[in-house]
Each structure stands twice: as C-alpha cells, then as structure tokens.
C-alpha atoms as a PDB file:
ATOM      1  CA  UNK A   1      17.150  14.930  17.826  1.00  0.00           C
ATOM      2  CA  UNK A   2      17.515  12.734  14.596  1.00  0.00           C
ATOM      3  CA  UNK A   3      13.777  12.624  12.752  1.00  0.00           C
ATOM      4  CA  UNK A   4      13.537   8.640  12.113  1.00  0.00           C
ATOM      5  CA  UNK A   5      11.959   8.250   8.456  1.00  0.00           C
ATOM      6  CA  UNK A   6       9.550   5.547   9.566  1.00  0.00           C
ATOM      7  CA  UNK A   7       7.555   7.537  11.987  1.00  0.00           C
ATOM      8  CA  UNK A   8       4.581   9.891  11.186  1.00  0.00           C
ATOM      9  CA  UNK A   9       5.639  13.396  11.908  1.00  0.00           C
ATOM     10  CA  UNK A  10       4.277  14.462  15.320  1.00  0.00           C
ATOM     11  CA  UNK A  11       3.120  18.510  14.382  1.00  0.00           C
ATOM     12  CA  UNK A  12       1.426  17.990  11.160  1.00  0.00           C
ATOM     13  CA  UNK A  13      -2.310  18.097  10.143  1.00  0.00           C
ATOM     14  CA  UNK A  14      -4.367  15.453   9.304  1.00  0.00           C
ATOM     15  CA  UNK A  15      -3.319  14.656   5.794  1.00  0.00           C
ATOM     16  CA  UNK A  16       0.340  14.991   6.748  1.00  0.00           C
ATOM     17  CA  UNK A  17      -0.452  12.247   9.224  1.00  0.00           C
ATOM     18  CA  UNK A  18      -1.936  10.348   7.076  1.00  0.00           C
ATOM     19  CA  UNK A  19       1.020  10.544   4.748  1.00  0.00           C
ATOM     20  CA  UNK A  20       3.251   9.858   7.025  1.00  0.00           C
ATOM     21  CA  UNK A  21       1.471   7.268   8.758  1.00  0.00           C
ATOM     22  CA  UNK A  22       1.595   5.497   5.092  1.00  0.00           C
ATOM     23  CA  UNK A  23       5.381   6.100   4.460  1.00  0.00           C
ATOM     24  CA  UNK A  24       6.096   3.824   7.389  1.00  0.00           C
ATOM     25  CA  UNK A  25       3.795   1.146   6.492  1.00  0.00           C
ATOM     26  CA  UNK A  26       5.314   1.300   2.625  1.00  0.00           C
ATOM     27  CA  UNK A  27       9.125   1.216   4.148  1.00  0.00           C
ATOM     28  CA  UNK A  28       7.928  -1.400   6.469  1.00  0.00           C
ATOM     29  CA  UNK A  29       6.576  -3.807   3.906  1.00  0.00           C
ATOM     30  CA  UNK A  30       9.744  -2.625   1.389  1.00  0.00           C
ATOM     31  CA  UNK A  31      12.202  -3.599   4.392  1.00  0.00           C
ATOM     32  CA  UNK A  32      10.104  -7.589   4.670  1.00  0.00           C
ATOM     33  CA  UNK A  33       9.795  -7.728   0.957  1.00  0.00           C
ATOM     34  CA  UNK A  34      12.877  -5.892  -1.023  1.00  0.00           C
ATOM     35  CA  UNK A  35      15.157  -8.701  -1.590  1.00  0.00           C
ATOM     36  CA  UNK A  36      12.468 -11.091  -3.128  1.00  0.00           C
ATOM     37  CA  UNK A  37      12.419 -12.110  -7.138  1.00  0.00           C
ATOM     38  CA  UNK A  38       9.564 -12.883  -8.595  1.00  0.00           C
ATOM     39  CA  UNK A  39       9.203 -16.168  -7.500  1.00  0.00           C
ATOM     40  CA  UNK A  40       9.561 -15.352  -4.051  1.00  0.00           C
ATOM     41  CA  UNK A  41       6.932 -12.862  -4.580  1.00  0.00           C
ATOM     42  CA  UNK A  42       4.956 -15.254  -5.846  1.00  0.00           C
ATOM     43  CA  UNK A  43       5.327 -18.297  -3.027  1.00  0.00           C
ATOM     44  CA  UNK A  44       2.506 -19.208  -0.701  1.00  0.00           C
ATOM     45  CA  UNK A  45       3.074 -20.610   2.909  1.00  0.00           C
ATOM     46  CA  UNK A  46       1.057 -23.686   3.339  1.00  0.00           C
ATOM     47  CA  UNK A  47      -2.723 -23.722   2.144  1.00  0.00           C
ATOM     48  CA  UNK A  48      -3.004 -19.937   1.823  1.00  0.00           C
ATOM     49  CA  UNK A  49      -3.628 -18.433  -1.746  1.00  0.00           C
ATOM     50  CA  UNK A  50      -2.138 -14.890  -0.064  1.00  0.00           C
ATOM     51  CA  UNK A  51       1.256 -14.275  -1.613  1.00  0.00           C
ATOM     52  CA  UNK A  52       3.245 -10.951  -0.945  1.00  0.00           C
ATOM     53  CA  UNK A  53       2.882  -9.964  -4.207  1.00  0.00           C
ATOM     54  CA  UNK A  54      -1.233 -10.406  -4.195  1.00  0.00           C
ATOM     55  CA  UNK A  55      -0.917  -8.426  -0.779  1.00  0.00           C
ATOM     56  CA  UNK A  56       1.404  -5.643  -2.521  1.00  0.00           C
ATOM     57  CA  UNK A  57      -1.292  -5.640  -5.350  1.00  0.00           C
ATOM     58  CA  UNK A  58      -3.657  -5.067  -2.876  1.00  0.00           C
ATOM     59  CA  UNK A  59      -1.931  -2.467  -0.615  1.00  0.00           C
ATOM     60  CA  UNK A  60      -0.921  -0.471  -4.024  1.00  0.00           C
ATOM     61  CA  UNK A  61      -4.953  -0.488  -5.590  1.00  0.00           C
ATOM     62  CA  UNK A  62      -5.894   0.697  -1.690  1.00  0.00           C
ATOM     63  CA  UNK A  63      -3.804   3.052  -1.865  1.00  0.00           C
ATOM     64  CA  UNK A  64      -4.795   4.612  -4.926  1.00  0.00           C
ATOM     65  CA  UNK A  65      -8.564   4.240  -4.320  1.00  0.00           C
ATOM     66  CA  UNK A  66      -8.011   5.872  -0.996  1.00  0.00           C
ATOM     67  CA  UNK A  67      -5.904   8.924  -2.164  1.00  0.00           C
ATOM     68  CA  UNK A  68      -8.138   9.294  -5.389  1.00  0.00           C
ATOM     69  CA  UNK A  69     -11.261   8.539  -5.011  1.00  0.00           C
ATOM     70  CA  UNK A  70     -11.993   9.305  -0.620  1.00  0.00           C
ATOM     71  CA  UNK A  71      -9.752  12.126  -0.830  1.00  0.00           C
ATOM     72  CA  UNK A  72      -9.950  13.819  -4.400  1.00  0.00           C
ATOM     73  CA  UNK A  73     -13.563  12.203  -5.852  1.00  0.00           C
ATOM     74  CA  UNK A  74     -11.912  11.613  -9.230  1.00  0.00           C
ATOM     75  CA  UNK A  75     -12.490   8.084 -10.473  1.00  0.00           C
ATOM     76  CA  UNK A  76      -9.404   5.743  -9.835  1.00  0.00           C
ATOM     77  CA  UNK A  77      -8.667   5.092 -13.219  1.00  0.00           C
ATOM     78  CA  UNK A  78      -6.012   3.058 -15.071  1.00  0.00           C
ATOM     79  CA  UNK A  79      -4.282   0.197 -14.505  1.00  0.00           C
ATOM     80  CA  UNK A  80      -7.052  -0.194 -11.735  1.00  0.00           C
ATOM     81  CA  UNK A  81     -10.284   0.549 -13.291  1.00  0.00           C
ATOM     82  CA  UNK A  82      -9.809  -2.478 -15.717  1.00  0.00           C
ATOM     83  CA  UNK A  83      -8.655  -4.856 -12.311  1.00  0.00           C
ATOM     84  CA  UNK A  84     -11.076  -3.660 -10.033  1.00  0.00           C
ATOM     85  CA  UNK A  85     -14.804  -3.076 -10.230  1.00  0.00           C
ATOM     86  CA  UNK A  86     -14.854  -1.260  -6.866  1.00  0.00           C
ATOM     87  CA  UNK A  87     -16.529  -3.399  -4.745  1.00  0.00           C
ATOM     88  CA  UNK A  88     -14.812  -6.040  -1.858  1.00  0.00           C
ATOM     89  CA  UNK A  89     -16.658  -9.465  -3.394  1.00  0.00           C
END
C-alpha cells in the first residue's frame, strides 16, 4: 500500500494526528494557492476584504499560537507578538 502524503497517519498518537491532520490542510491550501504572485495573493472576490494572503496570514499566526502557546505555554513571540495582541476583536 502507497502512504498518500495528504492523509493523517492512521496508528499515531494524538500529537502525530494532529500533525498530520495539519500537513494536509498546509498541502491543501499550497496545492489552491502555489502558483499565485503577489497580486493574486492579494485580489478580493467581490465585496469581501478576505484575500488568500490575509487567510494564509491567518492560518500561519494560528498555527504558531496553537503549537506554542496551547501546546508548549511559551509566549508566541516574534513576528507575531508585534501583529497580534492575542485576542479575536
């Protein structure tokens, strides 16, 4: 049997799960968004101020906060901590 990259490994614990559960979604957005410039990064689809850069922003600061601060307790830190004062408003 071939092990397909994009799927969470089925005999792992929880954090390997999680890991892998998180490599799909990052090759999944990579596969939508690779072949974009900047501009095209930067392009909104009709009165929406969500652009797929803003979203990768967004998935990349989750990410960190998640594996930093929920899993570790070490403050997120830079480039973050400047951005983002931790709270959803």
């Amino acid at each position: 049997m071939t092990e397909t990259p994009w799927e969470p490994p089925l005999a792992a614990d929880e954090l390997g799960h999680l890991v892998g559960a998180l490599d799909r979604l990052r090759a999944t957005f990579r596969w939508k968004a690779d072949d974009l410039d900047a501009a095209g990064l930067r392009t909104r689809v009709g009165s929406s101020a969500l652009t797929l850069g803003g979203l990768l922003k967004h998935l990349a600061i989750t990410e960190d906060f998640i594996f930093t601060v929920k899993l570790t307790g070490d403050p997120v830190g830079e480039p973050w901590e400047s951005l983002w004062d931790g709270t959803d408003d």
